[in-house]
N, C-alpha and C. Protein backbone atom coordinates (compact mmCIF):
# COMPACT_ATOMS: atom_id res chain seq x y z
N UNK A 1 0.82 -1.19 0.00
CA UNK A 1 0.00 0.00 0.00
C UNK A 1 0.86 1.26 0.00
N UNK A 2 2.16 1.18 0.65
CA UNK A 2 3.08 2.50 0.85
C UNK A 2 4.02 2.72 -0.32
N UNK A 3 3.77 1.58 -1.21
CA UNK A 3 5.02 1.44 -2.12
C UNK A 3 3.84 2.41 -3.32
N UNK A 4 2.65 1.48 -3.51
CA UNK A 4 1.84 2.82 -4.70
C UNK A 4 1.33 4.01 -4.25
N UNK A 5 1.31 4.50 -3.06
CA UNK A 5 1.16 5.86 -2.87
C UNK A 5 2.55 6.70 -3.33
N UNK A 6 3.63 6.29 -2.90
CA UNK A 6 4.23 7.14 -3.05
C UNK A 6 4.68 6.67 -4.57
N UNK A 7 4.95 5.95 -5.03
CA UNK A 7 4.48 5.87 -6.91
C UNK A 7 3.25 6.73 -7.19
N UNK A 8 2.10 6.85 -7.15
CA UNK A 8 1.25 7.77 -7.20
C UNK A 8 1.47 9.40 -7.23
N UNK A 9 2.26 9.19 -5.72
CA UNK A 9 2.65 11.15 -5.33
C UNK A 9 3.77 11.38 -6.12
N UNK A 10 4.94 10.34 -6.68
CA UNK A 10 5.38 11.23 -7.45
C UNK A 10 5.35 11.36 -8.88
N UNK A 11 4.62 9.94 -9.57
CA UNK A 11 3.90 10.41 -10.51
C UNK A 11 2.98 11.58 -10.69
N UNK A 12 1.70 12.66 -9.62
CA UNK A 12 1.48 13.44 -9.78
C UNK A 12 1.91 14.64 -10.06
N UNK A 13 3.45 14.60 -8.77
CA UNK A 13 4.07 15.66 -8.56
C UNK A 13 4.85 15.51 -10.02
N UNK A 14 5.13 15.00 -10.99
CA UNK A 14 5.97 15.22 -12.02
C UNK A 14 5.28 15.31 -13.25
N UNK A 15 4.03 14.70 -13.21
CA UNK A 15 2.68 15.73 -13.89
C UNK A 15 2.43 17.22 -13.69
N UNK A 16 2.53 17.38 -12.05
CA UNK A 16 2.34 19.02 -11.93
C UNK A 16 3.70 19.59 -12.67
N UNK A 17 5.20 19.45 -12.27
CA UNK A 17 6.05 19.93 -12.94
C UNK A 17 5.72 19.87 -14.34
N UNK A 18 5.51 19.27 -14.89
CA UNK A 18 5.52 19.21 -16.74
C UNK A 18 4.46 20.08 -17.06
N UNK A 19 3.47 20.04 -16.47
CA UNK A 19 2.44 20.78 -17.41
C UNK A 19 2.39 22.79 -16.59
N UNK A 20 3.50 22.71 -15.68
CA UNK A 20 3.64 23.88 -15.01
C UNK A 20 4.73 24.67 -16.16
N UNK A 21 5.67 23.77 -16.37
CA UNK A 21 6.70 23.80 -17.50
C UNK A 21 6.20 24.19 -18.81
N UNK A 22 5.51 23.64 -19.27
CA UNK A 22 4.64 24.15 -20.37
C UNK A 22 3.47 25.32 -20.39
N UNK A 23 2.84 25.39 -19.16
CA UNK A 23 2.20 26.41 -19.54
C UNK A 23 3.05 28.06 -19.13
N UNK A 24 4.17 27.56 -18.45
CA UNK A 24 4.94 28.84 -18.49
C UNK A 24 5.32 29.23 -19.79
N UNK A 25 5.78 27.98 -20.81
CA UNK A 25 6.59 28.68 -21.80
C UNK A 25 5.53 29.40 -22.53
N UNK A 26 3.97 28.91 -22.71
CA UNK A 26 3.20 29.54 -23.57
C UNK A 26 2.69 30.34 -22.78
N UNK A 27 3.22 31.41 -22.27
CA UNK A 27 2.58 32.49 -21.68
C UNK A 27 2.87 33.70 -22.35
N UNK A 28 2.91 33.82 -23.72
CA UNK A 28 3.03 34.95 -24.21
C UNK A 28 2.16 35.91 -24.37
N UNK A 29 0.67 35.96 -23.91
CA UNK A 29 -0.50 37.14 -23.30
C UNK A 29 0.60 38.65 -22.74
N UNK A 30 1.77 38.23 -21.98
CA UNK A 30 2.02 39.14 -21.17
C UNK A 30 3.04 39.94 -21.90
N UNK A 31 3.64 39.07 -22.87
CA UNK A 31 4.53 39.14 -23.54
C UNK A 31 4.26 40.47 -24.83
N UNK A 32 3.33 40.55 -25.45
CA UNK A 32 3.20 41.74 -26.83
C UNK A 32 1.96 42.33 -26.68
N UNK A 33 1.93 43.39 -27.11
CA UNK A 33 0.60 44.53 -27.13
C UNK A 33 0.02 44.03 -28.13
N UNK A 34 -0.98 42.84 -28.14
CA UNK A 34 -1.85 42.61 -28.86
C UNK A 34 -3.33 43.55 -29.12
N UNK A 35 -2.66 44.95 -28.93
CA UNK A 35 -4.24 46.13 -29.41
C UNK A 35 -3.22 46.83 -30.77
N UNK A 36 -2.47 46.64 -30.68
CA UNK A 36 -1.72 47.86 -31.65
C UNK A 36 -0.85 46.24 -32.76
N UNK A 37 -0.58 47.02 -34.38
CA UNK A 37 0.92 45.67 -34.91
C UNK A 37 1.42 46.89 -36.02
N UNK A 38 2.40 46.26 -36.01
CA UNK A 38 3.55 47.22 -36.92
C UNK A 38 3.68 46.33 -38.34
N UNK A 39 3.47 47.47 -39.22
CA UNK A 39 3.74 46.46 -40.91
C UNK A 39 4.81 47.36 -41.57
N UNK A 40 5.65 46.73 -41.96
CA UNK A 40 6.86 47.22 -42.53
C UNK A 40 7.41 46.79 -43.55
N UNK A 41 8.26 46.86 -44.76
CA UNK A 41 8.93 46.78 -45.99
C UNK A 41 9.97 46.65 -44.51
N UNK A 42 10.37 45.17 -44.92
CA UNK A 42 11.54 45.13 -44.53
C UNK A 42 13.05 44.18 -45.26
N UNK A 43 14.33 44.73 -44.29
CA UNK A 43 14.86 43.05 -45.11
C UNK A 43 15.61 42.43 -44.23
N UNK A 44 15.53 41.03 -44.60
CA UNK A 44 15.74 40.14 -43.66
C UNK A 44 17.57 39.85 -43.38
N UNK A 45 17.96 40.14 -42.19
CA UNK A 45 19.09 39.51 -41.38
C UNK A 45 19.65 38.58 -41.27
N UNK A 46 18.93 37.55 -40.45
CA UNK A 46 18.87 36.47 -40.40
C UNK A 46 17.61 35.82 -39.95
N UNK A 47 17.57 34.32 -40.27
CA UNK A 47 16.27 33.52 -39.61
C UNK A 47 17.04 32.51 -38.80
N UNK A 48 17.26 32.27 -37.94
CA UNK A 48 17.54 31.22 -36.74
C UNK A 48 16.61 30.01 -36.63
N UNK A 49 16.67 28.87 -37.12
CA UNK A 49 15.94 27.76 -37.15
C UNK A 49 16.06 26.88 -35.91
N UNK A 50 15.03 27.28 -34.76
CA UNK A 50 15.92 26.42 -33.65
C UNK A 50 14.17 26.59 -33.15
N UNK A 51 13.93 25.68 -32.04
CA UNK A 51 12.95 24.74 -31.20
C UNK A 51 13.43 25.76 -29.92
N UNK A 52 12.22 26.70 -28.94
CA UNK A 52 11.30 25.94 -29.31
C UNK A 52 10.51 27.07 -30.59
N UNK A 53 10.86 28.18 -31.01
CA UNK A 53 10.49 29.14 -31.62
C UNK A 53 11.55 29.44 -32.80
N UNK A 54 11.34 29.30 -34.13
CA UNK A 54 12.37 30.08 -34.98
C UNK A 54 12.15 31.87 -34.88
N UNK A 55 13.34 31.98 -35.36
CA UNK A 55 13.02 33.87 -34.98
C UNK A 55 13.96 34.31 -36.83
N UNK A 56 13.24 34.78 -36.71
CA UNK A 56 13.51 35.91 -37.73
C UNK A 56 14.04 37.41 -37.31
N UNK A 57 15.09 37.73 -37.87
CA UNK A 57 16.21 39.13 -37.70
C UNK A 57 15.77 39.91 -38.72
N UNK A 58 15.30 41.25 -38.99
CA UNK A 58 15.04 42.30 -39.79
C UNK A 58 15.63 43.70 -39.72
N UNK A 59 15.66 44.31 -40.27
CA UNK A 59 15.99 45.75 -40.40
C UNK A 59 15.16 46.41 -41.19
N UNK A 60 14.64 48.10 -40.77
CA UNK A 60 13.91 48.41 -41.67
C UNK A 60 14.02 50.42 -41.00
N UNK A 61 13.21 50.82 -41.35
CA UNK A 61 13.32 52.51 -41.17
C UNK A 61 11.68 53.22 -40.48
N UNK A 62 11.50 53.48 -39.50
CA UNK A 62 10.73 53.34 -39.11
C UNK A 62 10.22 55.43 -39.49
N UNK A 63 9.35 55.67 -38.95
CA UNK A 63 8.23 57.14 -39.66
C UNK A 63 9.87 57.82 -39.45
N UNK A 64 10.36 57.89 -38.75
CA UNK A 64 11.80 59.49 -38.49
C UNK A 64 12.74 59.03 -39.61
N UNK A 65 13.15 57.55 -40.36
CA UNK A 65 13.79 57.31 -41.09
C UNK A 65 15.13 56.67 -40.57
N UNK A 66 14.87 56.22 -38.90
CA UNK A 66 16.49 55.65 -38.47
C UNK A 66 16.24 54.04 -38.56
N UNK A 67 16.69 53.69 -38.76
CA UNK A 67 17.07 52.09 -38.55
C UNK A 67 16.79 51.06 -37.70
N UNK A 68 16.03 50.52 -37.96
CA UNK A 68 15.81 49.79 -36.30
C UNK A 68 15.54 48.19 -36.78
N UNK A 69 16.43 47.17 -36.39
CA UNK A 69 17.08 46.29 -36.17
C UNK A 69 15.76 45.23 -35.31
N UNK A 70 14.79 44.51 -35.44
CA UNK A 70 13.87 43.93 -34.58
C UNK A 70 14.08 42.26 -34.62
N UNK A 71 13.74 41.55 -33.77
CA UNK A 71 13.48 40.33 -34.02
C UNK A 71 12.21 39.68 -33.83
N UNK A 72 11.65 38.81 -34.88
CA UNK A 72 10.31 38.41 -34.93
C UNK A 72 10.45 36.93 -34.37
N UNK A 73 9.28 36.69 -33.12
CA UNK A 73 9.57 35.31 -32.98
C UNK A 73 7.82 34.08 -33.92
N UNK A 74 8.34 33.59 -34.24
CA UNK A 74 7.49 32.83 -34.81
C UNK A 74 7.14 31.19 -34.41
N UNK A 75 6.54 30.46 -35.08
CA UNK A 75 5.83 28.71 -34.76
C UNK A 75 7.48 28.28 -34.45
N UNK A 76 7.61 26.68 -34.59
CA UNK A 76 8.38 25.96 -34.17
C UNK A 76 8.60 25.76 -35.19
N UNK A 77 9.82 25.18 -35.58
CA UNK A 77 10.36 25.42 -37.28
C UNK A 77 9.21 23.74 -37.56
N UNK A 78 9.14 22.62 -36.75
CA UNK A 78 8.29 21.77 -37.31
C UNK A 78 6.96 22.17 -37.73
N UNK A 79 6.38 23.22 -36.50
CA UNK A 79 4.86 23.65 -37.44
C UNK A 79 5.26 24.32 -38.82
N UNK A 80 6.47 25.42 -38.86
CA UNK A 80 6.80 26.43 -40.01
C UNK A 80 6.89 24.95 -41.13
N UNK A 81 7.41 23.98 -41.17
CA UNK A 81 7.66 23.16 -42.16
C UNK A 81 6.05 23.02 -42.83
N UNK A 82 5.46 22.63 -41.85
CA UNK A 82 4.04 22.17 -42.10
C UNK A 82 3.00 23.00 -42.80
N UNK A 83 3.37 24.38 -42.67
CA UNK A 83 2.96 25.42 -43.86
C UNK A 83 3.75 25.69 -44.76
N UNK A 84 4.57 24.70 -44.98
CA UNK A 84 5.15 25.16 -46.18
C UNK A 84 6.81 25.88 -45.97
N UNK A 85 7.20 26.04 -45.20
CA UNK A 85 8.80 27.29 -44.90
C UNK A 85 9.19 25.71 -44.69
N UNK A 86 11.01 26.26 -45.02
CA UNK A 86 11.98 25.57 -44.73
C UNK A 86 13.04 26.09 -44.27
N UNK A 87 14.20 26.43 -44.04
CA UNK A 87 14.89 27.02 -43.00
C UNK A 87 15.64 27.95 -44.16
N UNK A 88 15.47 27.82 -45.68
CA UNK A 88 16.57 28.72 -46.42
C UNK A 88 14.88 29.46 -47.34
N UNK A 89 13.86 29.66 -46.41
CA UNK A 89 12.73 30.24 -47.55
C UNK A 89 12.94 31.67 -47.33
N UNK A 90 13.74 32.14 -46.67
CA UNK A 90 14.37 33.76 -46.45
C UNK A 90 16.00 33.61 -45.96
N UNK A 91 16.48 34.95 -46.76
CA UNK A 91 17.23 34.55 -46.66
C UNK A 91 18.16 36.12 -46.57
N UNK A 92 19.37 36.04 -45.68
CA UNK A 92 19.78 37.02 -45.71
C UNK A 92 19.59 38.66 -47.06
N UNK A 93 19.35 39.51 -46.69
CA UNK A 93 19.40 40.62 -48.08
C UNK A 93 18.30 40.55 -48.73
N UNK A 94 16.78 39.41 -48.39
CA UNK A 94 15.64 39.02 -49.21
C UNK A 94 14.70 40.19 -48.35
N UNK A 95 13.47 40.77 -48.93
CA UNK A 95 12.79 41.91 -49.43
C UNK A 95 11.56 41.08 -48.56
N UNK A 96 11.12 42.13 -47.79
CA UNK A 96 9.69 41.17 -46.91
C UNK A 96 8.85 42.21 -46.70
N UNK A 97 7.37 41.91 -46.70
CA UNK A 97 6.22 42.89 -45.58
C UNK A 97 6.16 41.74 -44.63
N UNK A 98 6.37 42.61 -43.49
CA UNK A 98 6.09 41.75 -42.02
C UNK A 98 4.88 42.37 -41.60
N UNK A 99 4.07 41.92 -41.19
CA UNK A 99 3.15 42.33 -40.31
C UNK A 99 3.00 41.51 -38.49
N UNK A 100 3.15 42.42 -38.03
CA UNK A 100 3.28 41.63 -36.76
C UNK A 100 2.99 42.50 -35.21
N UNK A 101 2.93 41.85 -33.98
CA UNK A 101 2.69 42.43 -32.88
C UNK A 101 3.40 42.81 -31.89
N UNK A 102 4.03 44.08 -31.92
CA UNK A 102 5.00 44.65 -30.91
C UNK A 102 5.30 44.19 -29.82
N UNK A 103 6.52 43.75 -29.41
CA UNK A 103 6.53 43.20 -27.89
C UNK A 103 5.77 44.49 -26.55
N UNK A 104 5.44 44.14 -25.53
CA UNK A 104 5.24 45.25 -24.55
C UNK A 104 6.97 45.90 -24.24
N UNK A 105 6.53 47.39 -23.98
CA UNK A 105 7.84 47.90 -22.80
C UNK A 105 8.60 48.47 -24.33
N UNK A 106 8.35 48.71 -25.41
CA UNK A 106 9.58 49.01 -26.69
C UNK A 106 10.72 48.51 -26.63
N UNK A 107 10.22 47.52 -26.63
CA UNK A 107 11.48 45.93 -26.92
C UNK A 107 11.73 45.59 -28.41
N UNK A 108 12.27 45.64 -29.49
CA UNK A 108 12.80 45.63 -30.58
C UNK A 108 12.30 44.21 -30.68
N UNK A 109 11.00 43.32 -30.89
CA UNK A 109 10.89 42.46 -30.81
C UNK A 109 9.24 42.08 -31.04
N UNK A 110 9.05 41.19 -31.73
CA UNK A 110 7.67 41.06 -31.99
C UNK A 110 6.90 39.54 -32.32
N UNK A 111 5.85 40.07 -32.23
CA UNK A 111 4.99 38.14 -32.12
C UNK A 111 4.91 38.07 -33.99
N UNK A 112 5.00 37.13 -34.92
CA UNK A 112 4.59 37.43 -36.32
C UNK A 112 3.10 37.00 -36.57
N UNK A 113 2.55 37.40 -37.54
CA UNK A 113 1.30 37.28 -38.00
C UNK A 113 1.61 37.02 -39.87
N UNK A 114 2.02 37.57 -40.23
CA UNK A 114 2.33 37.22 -41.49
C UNK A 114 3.46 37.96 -42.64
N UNK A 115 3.90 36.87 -43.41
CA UNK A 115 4.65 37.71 -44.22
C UNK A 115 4.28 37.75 -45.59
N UNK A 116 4.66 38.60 -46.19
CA UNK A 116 4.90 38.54 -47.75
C UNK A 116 6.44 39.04 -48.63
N UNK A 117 6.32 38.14 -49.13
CA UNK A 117 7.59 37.92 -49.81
C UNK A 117 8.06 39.04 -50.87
N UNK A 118 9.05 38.98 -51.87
CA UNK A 118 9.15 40.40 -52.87
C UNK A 118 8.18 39.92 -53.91
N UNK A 119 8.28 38.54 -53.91
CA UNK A 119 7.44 38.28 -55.55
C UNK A 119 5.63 37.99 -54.99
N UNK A 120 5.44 38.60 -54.13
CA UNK A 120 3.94 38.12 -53.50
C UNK A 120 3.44 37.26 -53.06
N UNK A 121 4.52 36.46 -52.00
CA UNK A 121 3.99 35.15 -51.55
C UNK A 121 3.82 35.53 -50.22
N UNK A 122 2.63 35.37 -49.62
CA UNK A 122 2.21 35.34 -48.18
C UNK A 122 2.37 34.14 -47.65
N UNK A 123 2.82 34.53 -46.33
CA UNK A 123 3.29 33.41 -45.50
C UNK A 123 2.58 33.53 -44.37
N UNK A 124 1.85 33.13 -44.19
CA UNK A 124 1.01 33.04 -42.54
C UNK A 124 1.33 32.20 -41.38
N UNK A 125 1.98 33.03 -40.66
CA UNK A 125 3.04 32.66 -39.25
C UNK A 125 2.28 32.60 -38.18
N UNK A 126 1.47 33.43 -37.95
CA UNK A 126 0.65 32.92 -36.37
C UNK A 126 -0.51 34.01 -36.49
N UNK A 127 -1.24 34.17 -35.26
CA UNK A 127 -2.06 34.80 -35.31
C UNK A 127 -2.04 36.15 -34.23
N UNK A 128 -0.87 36.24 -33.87
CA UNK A 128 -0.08 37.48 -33.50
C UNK A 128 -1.00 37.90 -31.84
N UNK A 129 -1.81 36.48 -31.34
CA UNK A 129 -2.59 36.59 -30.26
C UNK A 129 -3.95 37.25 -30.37
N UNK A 130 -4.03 37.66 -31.76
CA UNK A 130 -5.01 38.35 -31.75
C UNK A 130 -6.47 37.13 -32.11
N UNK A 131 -7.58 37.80 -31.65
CA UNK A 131 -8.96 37.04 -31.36
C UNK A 131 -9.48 36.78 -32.71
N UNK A 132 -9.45 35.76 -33.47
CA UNK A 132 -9.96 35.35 -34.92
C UNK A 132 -8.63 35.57 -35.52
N UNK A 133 -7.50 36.09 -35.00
CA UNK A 133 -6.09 36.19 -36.12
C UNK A 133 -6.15 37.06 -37.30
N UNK A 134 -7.25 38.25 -37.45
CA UNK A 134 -7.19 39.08 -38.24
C UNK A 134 -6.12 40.44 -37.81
N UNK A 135 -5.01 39.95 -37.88
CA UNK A 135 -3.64 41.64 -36.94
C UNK A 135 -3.83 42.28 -38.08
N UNK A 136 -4.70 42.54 -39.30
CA UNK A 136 -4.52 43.56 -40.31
C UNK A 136 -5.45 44.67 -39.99
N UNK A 137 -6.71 44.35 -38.84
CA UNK A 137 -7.67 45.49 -38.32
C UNK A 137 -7.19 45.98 -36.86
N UNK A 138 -6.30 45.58 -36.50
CA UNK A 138 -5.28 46.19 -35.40
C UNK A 138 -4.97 47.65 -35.75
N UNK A 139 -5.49 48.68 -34.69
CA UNK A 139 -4.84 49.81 -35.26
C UNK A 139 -3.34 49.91 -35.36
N UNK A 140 -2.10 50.41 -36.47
CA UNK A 140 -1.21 51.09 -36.17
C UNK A 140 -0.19 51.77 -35.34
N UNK A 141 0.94 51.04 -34.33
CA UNK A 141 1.42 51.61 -33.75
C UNK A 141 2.01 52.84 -33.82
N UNK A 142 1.92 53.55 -33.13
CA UNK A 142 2.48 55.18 -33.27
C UNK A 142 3.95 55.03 -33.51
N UNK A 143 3.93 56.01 -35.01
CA UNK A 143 5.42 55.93 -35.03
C UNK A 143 5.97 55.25 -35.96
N UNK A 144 4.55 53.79 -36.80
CA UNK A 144 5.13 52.87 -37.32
C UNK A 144 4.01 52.88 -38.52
N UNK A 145 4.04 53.63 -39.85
CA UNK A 145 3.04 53.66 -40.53
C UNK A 145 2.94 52.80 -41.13
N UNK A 146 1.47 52.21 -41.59
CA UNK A 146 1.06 51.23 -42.31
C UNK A 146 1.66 51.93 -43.68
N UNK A 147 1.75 50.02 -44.31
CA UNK A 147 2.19 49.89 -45.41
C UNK A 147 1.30 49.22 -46.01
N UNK A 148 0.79 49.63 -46.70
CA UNK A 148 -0.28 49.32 -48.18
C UNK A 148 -0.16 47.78 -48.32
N UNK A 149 -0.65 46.58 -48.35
CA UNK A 149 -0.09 45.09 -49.14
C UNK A 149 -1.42 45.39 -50.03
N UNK A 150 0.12 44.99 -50.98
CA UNK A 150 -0.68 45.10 -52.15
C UNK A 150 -0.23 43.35 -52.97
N UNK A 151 -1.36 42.33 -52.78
CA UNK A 151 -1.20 41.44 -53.64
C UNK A 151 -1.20 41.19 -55.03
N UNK A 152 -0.80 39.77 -55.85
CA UNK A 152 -0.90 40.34 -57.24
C UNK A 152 -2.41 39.61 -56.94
N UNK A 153 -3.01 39.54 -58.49
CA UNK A 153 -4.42 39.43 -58.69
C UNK A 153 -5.00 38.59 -59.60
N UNK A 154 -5.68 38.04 -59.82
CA UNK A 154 -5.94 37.26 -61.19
C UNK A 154 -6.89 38.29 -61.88
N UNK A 155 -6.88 38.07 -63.27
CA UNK A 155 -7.98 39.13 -63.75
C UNK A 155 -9.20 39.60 -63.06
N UNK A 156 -10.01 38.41 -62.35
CA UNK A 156 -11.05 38.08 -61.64
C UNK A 156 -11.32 38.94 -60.66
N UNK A 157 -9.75 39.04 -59.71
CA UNK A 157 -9.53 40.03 -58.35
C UNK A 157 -9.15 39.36 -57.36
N UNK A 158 -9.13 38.19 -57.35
CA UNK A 158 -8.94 36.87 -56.58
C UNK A 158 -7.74 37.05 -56.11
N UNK A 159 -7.25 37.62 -55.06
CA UNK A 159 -5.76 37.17 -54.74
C UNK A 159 -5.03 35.92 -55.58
N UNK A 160 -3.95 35.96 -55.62
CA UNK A 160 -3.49 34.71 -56.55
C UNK A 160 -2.64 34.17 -54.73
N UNK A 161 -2.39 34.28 -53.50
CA UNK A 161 -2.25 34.03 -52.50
C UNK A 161 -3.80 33.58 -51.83
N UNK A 162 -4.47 33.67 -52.48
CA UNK A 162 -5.61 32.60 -51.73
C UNK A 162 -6.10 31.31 -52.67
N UNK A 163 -7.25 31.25 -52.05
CA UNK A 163 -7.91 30.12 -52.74
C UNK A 163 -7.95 29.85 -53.78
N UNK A 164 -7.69 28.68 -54.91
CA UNK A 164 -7.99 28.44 -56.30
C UNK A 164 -9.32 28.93 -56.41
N UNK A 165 -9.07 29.24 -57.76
CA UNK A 165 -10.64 29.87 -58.13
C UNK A 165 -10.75 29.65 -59.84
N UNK A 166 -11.74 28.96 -60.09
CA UNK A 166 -12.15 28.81 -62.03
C UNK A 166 -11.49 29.72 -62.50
N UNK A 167 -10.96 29.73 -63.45
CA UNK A 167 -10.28 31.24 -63.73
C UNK A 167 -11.23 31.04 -65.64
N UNK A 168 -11.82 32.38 -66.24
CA UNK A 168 -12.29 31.85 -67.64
C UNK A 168 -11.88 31.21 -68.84
């Protein structure tokens, strides 16, 4: 009887550690101002392919015109595989719209929501915490003016980044 209780207690107790462990790491609520996201022409640094978050390195010029150097953290490079990215789909000196969600505190650092590429390929990275994952009706952080995305189109109007569609 004393031998499965305490098999029991510390099987629980190492249930409580693990799932205490995990819900710390996904505590990013506290982490970015999910009321405000910044969209920028930017170009890419580097991308760091590493577990448990790949991050993406950018540079870009913000409304005064100085330089500012951010890092985007994004999925786990296994989910990023699973939409499609592979660890060389950006690449140092390559041409991006980021759209994404400012860390709190003006931390050079941000949650991603999506990218688009130079030749018009959208990449949809997360949902930047926001409620339904629409960060494109997020107002504008001060300081950080929206940038127009402009997709290409099929004659139709159809994004050629969404859904197949009959084309005539």
């Amino acid at each position: 009887m004393t031998s499965k209780l305490v098999t029991f207690s510390l099987l629980a107790v190492s249930i409580l550690l693990i799932s205490a462990t995990a819900f710390a790491h996904h505590g990013e609520a506290g982490s970015y101002d999910n009321t405000v996201r910044i969209t920028v022409k930017a170009t890419v640094t580097e991308l760091i392919w590493v577990n448990p978050h790949a991050q993406l390195y950018i540079d870009f010029k913000n409304d005064k015109g100085e330089t500012e150097h951010w890092g985007i953290e994004m999925l786990s490079p296994g989910n990023l595989v699973r939409i499609g990215w592979h660890k060389d789909t950006f690449k140092p000196e390559d041409e991006i719209l980021v759209t994404m969600t400012p860390a709190k505190g003006d931390r050079p650092f941000g949650s991603c929501g999506q990218i688009v590429s130079s030749d018009g390929k959208m990449f949809m990275v997360g949902q930047c915490g926001v409620p339904g994952g629409d960060v494109g009706k997020l107002p504008v952080k001060v300081g950080y003016t929206a940038v127009e995305v402009k997709f290409p189109k099929f004659p139709t109007g159809q994004n050629v980044t969404g859904p197949a569609v009959q084309q005539p």
